[in-house]
N, C-alpha and C. Protein backbone atom coordinates (compact mmCIF):
# COMPACT_ATOMS: atom_id res chain seq x y z
N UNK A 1 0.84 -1.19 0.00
CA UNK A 1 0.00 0.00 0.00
C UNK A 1 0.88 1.25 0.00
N UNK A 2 0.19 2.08 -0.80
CA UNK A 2 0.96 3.33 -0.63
C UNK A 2 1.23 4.37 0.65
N UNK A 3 1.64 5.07 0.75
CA UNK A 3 1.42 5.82 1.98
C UNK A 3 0.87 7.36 1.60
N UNK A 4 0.32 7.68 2.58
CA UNK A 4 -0.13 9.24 2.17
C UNK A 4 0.69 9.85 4.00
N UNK A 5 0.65 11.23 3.15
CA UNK A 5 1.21 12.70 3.92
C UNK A 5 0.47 13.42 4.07
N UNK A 6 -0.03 14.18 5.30
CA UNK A 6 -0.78 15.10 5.57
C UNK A 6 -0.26 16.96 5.91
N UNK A 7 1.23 16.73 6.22
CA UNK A 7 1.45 17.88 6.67
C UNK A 7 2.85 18.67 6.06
N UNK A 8 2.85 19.72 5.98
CA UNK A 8 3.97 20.55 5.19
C UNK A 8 5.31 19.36 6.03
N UNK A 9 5.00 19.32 7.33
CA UNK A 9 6.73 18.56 8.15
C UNK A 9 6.65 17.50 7.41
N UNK A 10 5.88 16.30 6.87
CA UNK A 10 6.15 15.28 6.34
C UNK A 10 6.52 15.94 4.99
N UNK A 11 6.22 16.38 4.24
CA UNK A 11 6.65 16.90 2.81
C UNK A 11 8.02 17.25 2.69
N UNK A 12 8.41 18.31 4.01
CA UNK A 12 9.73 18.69 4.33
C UNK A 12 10.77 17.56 4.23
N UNK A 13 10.33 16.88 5.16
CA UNK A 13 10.95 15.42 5.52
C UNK A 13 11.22 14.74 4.21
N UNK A 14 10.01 13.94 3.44
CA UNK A 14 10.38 13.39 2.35
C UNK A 14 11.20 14.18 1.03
N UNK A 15 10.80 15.42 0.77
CA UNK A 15 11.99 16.47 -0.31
C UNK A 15 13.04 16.31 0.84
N UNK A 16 13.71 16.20 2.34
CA UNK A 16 15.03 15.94 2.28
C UNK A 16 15.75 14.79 2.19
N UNK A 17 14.36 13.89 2.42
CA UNK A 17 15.40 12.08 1.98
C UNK A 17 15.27 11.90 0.34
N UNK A 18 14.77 13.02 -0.70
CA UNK A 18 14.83 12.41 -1.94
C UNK A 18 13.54 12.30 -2.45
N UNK A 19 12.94 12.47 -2.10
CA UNK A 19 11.57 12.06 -2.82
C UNK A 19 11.32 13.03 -3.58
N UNK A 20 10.69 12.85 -5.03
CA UNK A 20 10.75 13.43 -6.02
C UNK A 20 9.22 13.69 -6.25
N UNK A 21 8.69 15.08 -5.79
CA UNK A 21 7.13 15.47 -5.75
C UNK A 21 6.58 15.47 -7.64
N UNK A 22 5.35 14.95 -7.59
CA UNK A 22 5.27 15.49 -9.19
C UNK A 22 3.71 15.81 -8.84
N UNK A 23 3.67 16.78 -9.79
CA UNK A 23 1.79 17.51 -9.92
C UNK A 23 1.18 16.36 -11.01
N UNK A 24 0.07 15.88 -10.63
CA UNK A 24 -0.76 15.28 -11.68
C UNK A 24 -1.44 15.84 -11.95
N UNK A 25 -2.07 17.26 -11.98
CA UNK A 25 -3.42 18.23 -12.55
C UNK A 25 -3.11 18.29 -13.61
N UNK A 26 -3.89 19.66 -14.50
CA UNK A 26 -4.26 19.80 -15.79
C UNK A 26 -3.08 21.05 -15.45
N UNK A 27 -2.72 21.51 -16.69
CA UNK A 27 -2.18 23.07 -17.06
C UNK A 27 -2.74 24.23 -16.52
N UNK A 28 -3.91 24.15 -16.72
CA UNK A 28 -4.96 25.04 -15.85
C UNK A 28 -5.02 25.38 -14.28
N UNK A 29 -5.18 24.17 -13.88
CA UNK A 29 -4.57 23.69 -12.76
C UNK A 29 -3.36 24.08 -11.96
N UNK A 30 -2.33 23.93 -12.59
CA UNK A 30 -1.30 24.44 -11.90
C UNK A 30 -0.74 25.94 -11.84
N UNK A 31 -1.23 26.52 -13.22
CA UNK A 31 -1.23 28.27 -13.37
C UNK A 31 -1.86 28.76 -12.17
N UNK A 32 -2.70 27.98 -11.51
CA UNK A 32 -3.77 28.75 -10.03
C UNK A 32 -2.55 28.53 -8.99
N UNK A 33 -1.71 27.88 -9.17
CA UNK A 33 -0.90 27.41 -8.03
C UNK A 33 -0.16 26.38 -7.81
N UNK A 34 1.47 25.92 -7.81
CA UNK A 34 1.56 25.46 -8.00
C UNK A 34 2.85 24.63 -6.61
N UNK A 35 2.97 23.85 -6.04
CA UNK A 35 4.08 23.32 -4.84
C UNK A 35 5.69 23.69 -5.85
N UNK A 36 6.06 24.72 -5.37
CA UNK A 36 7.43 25.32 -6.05
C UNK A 36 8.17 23.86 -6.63
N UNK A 37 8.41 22.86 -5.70
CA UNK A 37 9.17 21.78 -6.25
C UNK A 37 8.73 20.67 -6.76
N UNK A 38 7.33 20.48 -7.37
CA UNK A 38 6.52 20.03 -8.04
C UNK A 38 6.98 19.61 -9.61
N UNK A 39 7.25 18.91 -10.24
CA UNK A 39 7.68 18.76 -11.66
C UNK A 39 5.73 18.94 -12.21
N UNK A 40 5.78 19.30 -13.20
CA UNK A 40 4.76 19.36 -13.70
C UNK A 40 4.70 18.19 -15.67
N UNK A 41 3.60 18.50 -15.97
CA UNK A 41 3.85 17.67 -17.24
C UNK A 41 3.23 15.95 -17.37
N UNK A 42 2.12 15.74 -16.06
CA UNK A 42 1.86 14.56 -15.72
C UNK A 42 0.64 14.75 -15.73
N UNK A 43 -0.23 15.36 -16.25
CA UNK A 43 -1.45 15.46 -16.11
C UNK A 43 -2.00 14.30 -16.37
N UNK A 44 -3.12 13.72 -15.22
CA UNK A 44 -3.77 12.37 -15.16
C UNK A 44 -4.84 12.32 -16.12
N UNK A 45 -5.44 13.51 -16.22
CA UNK A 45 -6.64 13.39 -16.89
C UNK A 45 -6.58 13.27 -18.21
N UNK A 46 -5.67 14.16 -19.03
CA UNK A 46 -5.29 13.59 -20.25
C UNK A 46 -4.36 12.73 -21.31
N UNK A 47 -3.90 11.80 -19.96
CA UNK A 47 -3.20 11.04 -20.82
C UNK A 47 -1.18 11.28 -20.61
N UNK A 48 -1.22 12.36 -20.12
CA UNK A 48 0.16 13.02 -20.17
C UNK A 48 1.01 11.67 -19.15
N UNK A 49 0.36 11.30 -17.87
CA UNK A 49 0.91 10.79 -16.84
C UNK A 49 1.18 9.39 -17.73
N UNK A 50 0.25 8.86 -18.31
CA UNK A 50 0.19 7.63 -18.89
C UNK A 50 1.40 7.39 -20.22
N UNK A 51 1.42 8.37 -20.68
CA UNK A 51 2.37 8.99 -21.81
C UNK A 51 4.35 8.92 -21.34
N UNK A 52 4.13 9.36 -19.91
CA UNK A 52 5.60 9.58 -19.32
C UNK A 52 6.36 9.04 -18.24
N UNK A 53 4.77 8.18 -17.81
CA UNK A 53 5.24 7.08 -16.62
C UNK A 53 6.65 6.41 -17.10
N UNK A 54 7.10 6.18 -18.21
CA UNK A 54 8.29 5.35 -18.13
C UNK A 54 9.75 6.30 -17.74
N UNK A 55 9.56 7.43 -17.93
CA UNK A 55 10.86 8.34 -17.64
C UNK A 55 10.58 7.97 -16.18
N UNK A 56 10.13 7.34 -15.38
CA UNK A 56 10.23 7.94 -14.14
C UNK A 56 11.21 6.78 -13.55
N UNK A 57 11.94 6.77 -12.83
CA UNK A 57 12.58 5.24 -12.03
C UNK A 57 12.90 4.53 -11.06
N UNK A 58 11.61 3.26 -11.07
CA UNK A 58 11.40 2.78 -10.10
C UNK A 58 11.98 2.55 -9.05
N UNK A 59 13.32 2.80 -9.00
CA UNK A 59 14.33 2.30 -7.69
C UNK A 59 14.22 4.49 -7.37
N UNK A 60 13.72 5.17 -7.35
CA UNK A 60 13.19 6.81 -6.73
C UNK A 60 11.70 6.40 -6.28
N UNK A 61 12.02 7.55 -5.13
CA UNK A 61 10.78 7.40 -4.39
C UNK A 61 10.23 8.77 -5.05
N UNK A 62 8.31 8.73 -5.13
CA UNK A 62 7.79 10.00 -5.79
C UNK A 62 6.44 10.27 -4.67
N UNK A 63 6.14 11.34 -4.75
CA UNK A 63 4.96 12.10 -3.95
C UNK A 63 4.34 12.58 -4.88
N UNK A 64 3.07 12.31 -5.32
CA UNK A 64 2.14 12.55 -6.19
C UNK A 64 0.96 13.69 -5.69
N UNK A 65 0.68 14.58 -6.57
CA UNK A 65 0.11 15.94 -5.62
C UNK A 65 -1.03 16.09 -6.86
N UNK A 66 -2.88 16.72 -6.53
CA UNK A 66 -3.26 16.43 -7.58
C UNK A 66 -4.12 17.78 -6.46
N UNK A 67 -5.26 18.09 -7.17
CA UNK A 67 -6.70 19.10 -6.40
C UNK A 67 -7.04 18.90 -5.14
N UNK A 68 -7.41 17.19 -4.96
CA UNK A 68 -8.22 16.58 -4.03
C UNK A 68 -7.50 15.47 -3.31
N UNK A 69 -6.55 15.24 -3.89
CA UNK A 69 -5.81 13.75 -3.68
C UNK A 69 -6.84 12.29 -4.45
N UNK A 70 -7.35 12.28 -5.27
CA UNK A 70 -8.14 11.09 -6.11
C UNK A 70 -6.81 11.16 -7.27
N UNK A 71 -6.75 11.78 -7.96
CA UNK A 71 -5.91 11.72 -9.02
C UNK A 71 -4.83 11.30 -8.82
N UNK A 72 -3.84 12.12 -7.75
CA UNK A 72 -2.68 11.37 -7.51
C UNK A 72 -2.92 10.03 -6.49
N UNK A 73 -3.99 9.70 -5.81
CA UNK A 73 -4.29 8.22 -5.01
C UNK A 73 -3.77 7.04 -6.44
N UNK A 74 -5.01 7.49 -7.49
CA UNK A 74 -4.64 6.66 -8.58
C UNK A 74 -3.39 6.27 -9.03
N UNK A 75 -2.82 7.52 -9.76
CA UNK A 75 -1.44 7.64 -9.78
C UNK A 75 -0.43 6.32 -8.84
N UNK A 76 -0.49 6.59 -7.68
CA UNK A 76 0.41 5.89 -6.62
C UNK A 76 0.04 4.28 -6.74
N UNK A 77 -1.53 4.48 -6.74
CA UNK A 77 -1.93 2.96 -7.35
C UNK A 77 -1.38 2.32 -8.81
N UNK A 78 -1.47 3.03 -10.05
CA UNK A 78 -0.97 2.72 -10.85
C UNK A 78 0.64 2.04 -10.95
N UNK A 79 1.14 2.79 -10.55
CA UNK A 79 2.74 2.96 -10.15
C UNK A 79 3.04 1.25 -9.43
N UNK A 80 2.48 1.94 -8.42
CA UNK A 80 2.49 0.31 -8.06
C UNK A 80 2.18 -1.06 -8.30
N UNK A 81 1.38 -0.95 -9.18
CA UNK A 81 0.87 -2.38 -10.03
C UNK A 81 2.05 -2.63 -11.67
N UNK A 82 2.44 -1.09 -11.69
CA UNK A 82 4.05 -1.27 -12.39
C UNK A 82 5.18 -1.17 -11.80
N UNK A 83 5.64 -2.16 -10.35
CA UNK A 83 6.34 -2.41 -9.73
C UNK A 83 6.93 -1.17 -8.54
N UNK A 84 6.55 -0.25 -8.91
CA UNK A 84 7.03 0.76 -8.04
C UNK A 84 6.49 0.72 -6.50
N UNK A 85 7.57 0.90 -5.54
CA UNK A 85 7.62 0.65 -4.32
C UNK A 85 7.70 1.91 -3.40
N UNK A 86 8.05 3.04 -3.76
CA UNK A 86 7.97 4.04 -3.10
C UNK A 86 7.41 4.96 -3.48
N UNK A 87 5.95 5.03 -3.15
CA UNK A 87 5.17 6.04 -3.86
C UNK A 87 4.18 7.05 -2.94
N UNK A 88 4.30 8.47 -2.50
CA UNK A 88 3.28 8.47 -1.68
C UNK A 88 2.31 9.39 -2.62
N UNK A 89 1.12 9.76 -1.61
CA UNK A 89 0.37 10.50 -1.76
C UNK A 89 -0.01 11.74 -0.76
N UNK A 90 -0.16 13.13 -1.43
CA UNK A 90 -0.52 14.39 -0.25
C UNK A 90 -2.03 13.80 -0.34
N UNK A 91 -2.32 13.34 0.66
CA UNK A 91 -3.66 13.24 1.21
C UNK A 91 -4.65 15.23 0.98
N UNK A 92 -6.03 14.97 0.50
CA UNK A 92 -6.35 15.82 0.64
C UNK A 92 -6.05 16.62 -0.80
N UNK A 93 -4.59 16.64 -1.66
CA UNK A 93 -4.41 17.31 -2.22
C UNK A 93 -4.18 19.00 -2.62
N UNK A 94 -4.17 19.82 -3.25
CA UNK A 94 -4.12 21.21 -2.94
C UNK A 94 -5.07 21.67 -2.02
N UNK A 95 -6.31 21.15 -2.43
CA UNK A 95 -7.00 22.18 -1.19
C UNK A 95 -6.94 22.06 0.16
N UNK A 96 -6.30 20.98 0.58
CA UNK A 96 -5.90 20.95 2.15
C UNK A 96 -3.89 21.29 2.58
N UNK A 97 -3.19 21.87 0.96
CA UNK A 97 -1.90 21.99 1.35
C UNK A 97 -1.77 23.72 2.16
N UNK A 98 -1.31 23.37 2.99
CA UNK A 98 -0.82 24.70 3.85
C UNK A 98 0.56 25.45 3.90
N UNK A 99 1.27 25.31 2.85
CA UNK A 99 3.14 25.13 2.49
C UNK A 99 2.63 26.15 1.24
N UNK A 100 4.14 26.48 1.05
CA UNK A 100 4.11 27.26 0.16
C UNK A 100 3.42 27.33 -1.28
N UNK A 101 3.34 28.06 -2.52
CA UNK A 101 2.92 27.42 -3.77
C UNK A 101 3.16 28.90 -4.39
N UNK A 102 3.24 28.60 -5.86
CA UNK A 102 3.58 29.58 -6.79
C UNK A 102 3.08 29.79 -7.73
């Protein structure tokens, strides 16, 4: 099972052991706001995430960040049924992040 994060200190925590945050929203989406260290370019809804899942590599751990947390839940699920072992999720998603954004 994946794990989810609820608070800016766990986020802190995982960006200093390595974990590599990525946005799964739309373009739209992230112009409203975006987690400064967020890679963008994964959008779930159209295909983008599905498109680039292979650049990513499985022996890195990733934090998946989406509106609500459904999109990136999926995400972490996906990942994992393609072997990936370190995957979390921001529970809640943007509208419950309290940390910075740009």
């Amino acid at each position: 099972m994946f794990k989810e994060i609820t608070s800016v200190e766990e986020y802190n925590q995982l960006l200093s052991d390595g974990v590599i945050p990525i946005d799964v929203r739309s373009a739209a989406e992230i112009a409203e706001g975006k987690i400064p260290e967020a890679a963008a370019g994964y959008d779930w809804n159209n295909g983008e995430f599905h498109d680039n899942f292979d650049q990513l590599d499985p022996e890195k751990s990733y934090l998946f960040i989406c509106r609500s947390g459904n999109r990136s839940m999926q995400a972490c699920l996906f990942l994992q049924s393609q072997g990936f072992d370190n995957v979390y999720n921001l529970k809640g998603g943007m509208m419950n992040w309290q940390g910075a954004s740009e």
